[in-house]
Protein backbone atom coordinates (compact mmCIF):
# COMPACT_ATOMS: atom_id res chain seq x y z
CA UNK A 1 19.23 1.49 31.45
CA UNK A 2 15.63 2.25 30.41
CA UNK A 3 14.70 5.43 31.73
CA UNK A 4 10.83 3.64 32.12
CA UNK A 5 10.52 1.97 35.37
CA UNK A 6 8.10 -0.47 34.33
CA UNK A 7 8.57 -1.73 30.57
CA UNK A 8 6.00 -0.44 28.06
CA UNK A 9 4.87 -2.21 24.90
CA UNK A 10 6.00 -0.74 21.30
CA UNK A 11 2.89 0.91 20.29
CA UNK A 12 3.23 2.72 23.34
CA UNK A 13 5.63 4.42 22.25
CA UNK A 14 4.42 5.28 18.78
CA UNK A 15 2.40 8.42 19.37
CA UNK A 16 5.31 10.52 20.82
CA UNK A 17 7.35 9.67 17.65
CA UNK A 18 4.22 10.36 15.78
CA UNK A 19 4.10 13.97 17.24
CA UNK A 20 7.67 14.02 16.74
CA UNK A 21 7.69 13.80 13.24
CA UNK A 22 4.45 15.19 12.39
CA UNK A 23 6.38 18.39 14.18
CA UNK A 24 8.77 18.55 11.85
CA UNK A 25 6.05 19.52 9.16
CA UNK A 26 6.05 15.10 8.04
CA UNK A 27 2.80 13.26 7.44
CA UNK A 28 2.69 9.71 9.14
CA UNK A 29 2.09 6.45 8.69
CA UNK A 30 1.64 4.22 10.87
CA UNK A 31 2.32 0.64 10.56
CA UNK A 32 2.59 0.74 7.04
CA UNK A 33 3.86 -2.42 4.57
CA UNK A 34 6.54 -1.58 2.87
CA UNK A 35 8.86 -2.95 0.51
CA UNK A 36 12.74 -3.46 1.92
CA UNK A 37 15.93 -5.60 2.01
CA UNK A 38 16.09 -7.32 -1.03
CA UNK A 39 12.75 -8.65 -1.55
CA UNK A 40 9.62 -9.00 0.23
CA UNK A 41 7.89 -6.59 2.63
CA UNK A 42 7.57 -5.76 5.95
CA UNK A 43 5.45 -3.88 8.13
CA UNK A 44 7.69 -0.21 9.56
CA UNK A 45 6.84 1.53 12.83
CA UNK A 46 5.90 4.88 10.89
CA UNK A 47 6.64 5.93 7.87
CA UNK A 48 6.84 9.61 7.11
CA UNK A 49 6.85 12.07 4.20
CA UNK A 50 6.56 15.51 2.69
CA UNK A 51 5.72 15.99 -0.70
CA UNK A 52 8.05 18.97 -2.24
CA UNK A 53 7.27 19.90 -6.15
CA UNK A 54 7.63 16.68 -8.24
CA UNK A 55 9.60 15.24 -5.19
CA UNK A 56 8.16 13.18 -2.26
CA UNK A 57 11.14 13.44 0.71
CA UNK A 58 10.67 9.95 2.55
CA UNK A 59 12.12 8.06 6.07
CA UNK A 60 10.82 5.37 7.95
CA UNK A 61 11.76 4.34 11.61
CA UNK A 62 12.04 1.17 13.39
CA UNK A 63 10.61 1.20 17.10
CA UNK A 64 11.90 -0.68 19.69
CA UNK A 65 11.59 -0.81 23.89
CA UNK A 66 14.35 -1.23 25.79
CA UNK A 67 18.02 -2.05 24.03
CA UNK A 68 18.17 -0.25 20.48
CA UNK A 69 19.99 -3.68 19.15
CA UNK A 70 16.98 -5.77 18.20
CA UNK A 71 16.62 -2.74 16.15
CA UNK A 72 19.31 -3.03 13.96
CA UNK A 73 18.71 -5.55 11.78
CA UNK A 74 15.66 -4.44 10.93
CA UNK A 75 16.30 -0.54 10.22
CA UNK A 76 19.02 -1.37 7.66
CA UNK A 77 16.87 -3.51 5.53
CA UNK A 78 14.74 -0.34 5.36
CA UNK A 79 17.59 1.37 3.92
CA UNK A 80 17.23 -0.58 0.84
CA UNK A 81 13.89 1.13 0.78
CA UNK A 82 14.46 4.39 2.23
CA UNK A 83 17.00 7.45 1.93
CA UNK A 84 17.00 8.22 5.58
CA UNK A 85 16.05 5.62 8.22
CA UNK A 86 15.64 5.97 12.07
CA UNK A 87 15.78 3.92 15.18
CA UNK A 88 13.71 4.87 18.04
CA UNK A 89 14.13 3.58 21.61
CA UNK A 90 13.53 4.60 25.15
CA UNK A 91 17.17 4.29 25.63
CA UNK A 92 19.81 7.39 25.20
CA UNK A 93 22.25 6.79 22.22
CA UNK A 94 24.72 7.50 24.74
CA UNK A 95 24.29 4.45 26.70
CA UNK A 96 24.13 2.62 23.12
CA UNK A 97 27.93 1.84 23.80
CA UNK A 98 29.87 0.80 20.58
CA UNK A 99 26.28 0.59 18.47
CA UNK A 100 26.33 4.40 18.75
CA UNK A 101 28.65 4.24 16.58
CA UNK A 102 27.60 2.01 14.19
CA UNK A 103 23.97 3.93 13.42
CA UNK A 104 26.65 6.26 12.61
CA UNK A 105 28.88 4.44 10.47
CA UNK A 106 25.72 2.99 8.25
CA UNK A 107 23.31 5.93 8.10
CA UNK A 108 20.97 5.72 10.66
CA UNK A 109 19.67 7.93 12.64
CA UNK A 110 18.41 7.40 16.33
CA UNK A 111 15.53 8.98 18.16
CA UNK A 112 15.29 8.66 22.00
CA UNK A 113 11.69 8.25 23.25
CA UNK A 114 11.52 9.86 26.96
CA UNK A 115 8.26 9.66 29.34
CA UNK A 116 6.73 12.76 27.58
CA UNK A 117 8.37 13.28 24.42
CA UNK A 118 10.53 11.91 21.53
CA UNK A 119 14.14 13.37 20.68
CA UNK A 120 16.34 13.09 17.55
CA UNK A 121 19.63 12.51 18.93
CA UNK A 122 20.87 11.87 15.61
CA UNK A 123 20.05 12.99 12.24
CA UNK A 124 20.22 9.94 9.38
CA UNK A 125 22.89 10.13 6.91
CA UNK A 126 21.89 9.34 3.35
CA UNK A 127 21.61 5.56 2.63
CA UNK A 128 24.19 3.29 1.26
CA UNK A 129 22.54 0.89 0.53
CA UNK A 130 19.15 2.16 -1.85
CA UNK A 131 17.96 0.63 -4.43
CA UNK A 132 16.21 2.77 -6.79
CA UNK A 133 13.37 0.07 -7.60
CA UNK A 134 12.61 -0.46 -3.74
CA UNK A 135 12.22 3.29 -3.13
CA UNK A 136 10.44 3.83 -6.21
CA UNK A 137 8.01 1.69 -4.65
CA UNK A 138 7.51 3.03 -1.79
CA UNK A 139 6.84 6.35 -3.22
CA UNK A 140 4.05 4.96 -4.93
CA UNK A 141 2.36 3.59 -1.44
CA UNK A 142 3.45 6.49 -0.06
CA UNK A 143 1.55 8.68 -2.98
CA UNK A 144 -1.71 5.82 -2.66
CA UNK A 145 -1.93 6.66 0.87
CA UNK A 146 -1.18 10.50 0.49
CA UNK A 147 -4.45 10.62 -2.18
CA UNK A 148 -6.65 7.97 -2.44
CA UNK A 149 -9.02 9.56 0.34
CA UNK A 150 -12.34 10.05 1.65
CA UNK A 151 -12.20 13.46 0.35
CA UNK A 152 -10.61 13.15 -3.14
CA UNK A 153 -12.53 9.98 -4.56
CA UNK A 154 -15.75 11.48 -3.04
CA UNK A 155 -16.97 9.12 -1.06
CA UNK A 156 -15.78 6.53 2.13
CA UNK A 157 -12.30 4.72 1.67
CA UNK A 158 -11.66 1.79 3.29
CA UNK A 159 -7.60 1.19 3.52
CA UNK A 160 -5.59 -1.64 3.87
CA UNK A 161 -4.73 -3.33 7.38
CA UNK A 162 -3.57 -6.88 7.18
CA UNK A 163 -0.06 -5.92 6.28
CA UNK A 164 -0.24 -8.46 3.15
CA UNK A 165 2.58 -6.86 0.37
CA UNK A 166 0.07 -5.24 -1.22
CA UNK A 167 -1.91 -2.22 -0.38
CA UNK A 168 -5.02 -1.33 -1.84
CA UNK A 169 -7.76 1.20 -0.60
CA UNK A 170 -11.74 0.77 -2.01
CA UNK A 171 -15.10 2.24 -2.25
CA UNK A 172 -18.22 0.54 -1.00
CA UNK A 173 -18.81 -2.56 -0.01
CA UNK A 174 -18.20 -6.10 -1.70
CA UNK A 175 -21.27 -6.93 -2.52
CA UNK A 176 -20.92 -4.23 -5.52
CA UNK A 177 -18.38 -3.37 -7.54
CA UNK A 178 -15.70 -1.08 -6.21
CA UNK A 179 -13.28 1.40 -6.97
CA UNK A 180 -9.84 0.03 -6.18
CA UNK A 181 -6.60 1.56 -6.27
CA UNK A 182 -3.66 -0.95 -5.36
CA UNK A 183 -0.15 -1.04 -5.22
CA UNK A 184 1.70 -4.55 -5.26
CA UNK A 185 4.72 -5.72 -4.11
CA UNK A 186 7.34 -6.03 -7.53
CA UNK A 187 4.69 -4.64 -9.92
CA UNK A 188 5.60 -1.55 -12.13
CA UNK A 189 3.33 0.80 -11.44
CA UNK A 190 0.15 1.68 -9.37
CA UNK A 191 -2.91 0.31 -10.14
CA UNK A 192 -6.58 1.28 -10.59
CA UNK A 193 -9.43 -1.24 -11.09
CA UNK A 194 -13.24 -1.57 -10.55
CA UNK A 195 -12.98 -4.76 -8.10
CA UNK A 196 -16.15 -7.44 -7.72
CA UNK A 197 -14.61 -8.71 -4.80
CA UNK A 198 -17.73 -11.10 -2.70
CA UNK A 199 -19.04 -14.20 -4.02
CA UNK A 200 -22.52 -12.77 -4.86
CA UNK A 201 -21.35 -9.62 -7.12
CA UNK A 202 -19.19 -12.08 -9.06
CA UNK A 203 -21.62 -14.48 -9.40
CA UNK A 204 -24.63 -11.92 -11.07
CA UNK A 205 -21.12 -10.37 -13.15
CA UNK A 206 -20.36 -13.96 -14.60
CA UNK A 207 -24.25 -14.29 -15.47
CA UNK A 208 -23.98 -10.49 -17.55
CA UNK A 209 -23.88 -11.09 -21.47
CA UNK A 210 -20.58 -10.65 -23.30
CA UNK A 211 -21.53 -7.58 -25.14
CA UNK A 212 -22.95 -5.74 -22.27
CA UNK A 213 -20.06 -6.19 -20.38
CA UNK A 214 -17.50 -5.34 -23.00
CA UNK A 215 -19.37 -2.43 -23.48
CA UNK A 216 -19.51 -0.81 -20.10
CA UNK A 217 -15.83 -1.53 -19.67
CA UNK A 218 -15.10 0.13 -23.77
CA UNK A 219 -14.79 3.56 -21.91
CA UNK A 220 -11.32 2.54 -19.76
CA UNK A 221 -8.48 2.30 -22.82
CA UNK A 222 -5.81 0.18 -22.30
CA UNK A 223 -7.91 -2.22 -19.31
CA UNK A 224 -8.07 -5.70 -19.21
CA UNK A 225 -10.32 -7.85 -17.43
CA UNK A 226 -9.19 -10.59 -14.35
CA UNK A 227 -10.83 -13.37 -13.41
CA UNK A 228 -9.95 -15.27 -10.26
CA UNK A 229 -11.13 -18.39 -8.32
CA UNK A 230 -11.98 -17.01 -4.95
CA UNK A 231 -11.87 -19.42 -1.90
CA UNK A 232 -12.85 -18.16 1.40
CA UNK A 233 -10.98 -19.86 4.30
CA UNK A 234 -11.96 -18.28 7.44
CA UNK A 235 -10.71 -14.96 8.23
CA UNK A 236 -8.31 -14.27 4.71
CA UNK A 237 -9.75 -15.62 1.24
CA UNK A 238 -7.31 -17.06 -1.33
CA UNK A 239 -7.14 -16.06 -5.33
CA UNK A 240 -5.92 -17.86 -8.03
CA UNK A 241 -5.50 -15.79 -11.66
CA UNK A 242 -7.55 -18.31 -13.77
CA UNK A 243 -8.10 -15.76 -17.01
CA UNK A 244 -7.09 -12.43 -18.25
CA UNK A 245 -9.36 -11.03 -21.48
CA UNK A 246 -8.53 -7.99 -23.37
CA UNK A 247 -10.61 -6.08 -25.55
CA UNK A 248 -8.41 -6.96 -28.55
CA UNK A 249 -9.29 -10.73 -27.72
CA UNK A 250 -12.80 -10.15 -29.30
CA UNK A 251 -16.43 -11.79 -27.86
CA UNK A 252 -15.41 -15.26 -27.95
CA UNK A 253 -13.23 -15.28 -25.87
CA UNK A 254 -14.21 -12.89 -23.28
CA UNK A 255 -17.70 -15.15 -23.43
CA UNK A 256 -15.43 -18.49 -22.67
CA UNK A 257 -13.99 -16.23 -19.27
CA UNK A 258 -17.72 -16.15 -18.16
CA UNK A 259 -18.37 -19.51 -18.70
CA UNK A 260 -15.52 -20.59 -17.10
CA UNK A 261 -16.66 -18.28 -13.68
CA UNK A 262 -20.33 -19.34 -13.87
CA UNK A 263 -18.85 -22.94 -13.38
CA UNK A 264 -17.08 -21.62 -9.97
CA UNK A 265 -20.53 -20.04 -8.83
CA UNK A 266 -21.77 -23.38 -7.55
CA UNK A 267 -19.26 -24.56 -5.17
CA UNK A 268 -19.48 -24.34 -1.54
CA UNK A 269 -17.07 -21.21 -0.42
CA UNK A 270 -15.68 -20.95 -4.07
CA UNK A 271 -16.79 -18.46 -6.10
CA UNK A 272 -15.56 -15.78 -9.15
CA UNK A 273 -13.66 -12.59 -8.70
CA UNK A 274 -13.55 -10.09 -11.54
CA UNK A 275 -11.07 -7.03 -11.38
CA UNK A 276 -11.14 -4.71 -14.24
CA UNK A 277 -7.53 -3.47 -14.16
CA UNK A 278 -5.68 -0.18 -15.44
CA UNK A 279 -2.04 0.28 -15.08
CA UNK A 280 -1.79 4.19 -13.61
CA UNK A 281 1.54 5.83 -12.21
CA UNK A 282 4.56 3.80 -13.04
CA UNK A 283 6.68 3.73 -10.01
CA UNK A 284 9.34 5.77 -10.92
CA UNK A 285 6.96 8.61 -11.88
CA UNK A 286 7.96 12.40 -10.82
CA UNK A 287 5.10 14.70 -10.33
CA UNK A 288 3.53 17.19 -8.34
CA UNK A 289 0.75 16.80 -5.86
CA UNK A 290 -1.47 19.60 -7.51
CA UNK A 291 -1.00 16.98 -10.75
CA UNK A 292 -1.14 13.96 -9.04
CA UNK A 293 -4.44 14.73 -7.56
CA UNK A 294 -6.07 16.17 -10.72
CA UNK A 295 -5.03 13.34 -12.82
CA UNK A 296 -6.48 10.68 -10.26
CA UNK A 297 -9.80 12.44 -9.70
CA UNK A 298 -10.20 12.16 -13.68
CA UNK A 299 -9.32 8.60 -13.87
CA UNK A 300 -11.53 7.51 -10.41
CA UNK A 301 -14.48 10.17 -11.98
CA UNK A 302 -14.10 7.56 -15.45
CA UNK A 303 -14.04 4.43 -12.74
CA UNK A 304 -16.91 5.81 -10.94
CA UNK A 305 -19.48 5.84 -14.30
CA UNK A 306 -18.30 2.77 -15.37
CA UNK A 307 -19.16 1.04 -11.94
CA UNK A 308 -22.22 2.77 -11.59
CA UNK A 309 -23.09 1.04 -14.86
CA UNK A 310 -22.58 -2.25 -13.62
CA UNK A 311 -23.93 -1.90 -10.60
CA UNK A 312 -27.34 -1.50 -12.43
C-alpha cells in the first residue's frame, strides 16, 4: 500500500531522490537521455556520478509511484548501460512481495521514497548484463554534462532538453556560429564543432568565398566540414547530411558544397546548415577531471577564435 494518501505524480518525487543521492557525495542528472538495452535511448529519472582519478563511478534510477513493477522493465535495460541501477518507489521493498526478490536476484537496487525523505533499502549489485560500448557512452554524456559549462567555456551554455539520442550543449545564439559540443547515440567518440545552426547564418556562410572559408577553418587539424538541408517543421527542424568536405579534398570541391547550399537558401522553410566537426574524446577514454578540463578549455579556446573569425 502507498504510504501517500493521495497519489503524487513522478517528478514529485524526484527531488527527495535528488537530495538522496546528491547526499551521498553524487552529482545529478536529471532526466537525462541515455543510451540502454540494446540499442536506442531513453530518457532515466536521474542519473548520478562521481568522478574518482581517471574513473567516473556511474548509476542511474528508474522512478516510479505506486507499485515498483512498472519499474522493472525499464531499470534492467539500464543495466546494459549502467554498473549499478536503482528503482525508486513510494512503496517499501517489503511489501514488494516476490519482486523483492528479484531486484535482488538481477542487480538492482531499490530506494523507498517516504513523505519527507528517500531511503536505500537496497544497495545495487554489479550488473550482469553491461555492455562495455553502452557504458562507455554514457560516460561520455556523463563527462559532456560534468564540463561543458557556463563556467569552463566562458560564456552561457545552453543544454540539451528534448530528450532526442543525442546531447549537445552550445554557445550563443543561432543566428551566429556556435560552439557545440555533442555526443550521439552509436558514434565513437565526443564531438566538438562550430555549428551555423538558423537559416540566416547558413545562408551569409554559403555566400563566403572558398578560400576564406578554408582558411579560417586551416587552424582545427583533422576537421571536416558538414553540410545539411535544414527544414523547419514547426516546433523540431529536420537535417539531411547532403555533403561532407575535407581539407584534403582541395578548393573545388569545397566550392561545389557552397554552391550546392546557396541553391537551398531560396526555398520557403529550407535552408543550409554547416557544422564544422572535430572528433574529441573517444568513448572509451580514461582520464582525470583536472585533464579533462584542461584539454577541453584548449580545444573550445581554438573553437572560440575560429568562430569569432567567421562571425566577422
Amino acid at each position: 500500500m502507498s504510504i501517500h494518501p493521495v497519489k503524487k505524480r513522478e517528478k514529485e518525487l524526484y527531488p527527495l531522490v535528488t537530495r538522496l543521492l546528491a547526499e551521498q557525495g553524487l552529482r545529478v542528472w536529471e532526466e537525462a537521455t541515455i543510451r540502454a538495452g540494446d540499442e536506442g535511448t531513453r530518457t532515466a529519472d536521474h542519473v548520478a556520478w562521481r568522478w574518482n582519478g581517471a574513473e567516473i563511478e556511474a548509476r542511474a534510477v528508474e522512478v516510479k509511484v505506486g507499485s515498483a513493477d512498472i519499474a522493472f522493465a525499464q531499470a534492467v535495460a539500464y543495466e546494459v548501460g549502467f554498473p549499478r541501477v536503482y528503482v525508486a518507489a513510494d512503496e517499501a521493498l517489503a511489501e514488494t512481495g516476490y519482486l523483492g526478490r528479484v531486484f535482488d536476484r538481477v542487480g538492482l537496487g531499490y530506494i523507498r521514497v517516504g513523505v519527507n525523505d528517500a531511503t536505500i533499502e537496497l544497495e545495487p549489485k554489479d550488473s550482469l548484463f553491461l555492455s562495455a560500448s553502452v557504458h562507455d557512452e554514457n560516460l561520455a554524456r556523463i563527462r559532456l554534462k560534468h564540463l561543458f559549462t557556463d563556467e569552463l567555456i566562458g560564456e552561457p551554455i545552453r543544454f540539451s532538453k528534448d530528450r532526442r539520442g543525442d546531447i549537445w550543449g552550445v554557445t550563443g545564439t543561432t543566428r551566429e556560429w556556435q560552439v557545440c559540443g555533442q555526443v550521439v547515440a552509436g558514434s565513437a567518440c565526443t564531438w566538438l564543432s562550430l555549428l551555423a545552426e538558423g537559416k540566416g547564418i547558413g545562408v551569409r556562410a554559403a555566400a563566403m568565398k572558398p578560400d576564406r572559408l578554408a582558411a579560417a577553418i586551416d587552424p582545427l587539424p583533422g576537421s571536416r566540414l558538414v553540410l545539411r538541408r535544414r527544414e523547419h517543421k514547426g516546433y523540431r527542424p529536420v537535417h539531411e547530411e547532403l555533403a561532407i568536405w575535407r581539407p584534403s579534398d582541395g578548393g573545388k570541391a569545397l566550392d561545389q558544397l557552397l554552391r550546392e547550399a546557396r541553391a537551398l537558401a531560396g526555398q520557403r522553410n529550407i535552408g543550409p546548415q554547416f557544422q564544422v566537426l572535430m572528433d574529441f574524446w573517444p568513448h572509451d577514454v580514461r582520464i582525470s577531471e583536472e585533464d579533462a578540463r584542461r584539454q577541453l578549455a584548449e580545444s573550445v579556446t581554438r573553437l572560440r577564435r575560429v568562430r569569432d573569425e567567421l562571425n566577422t
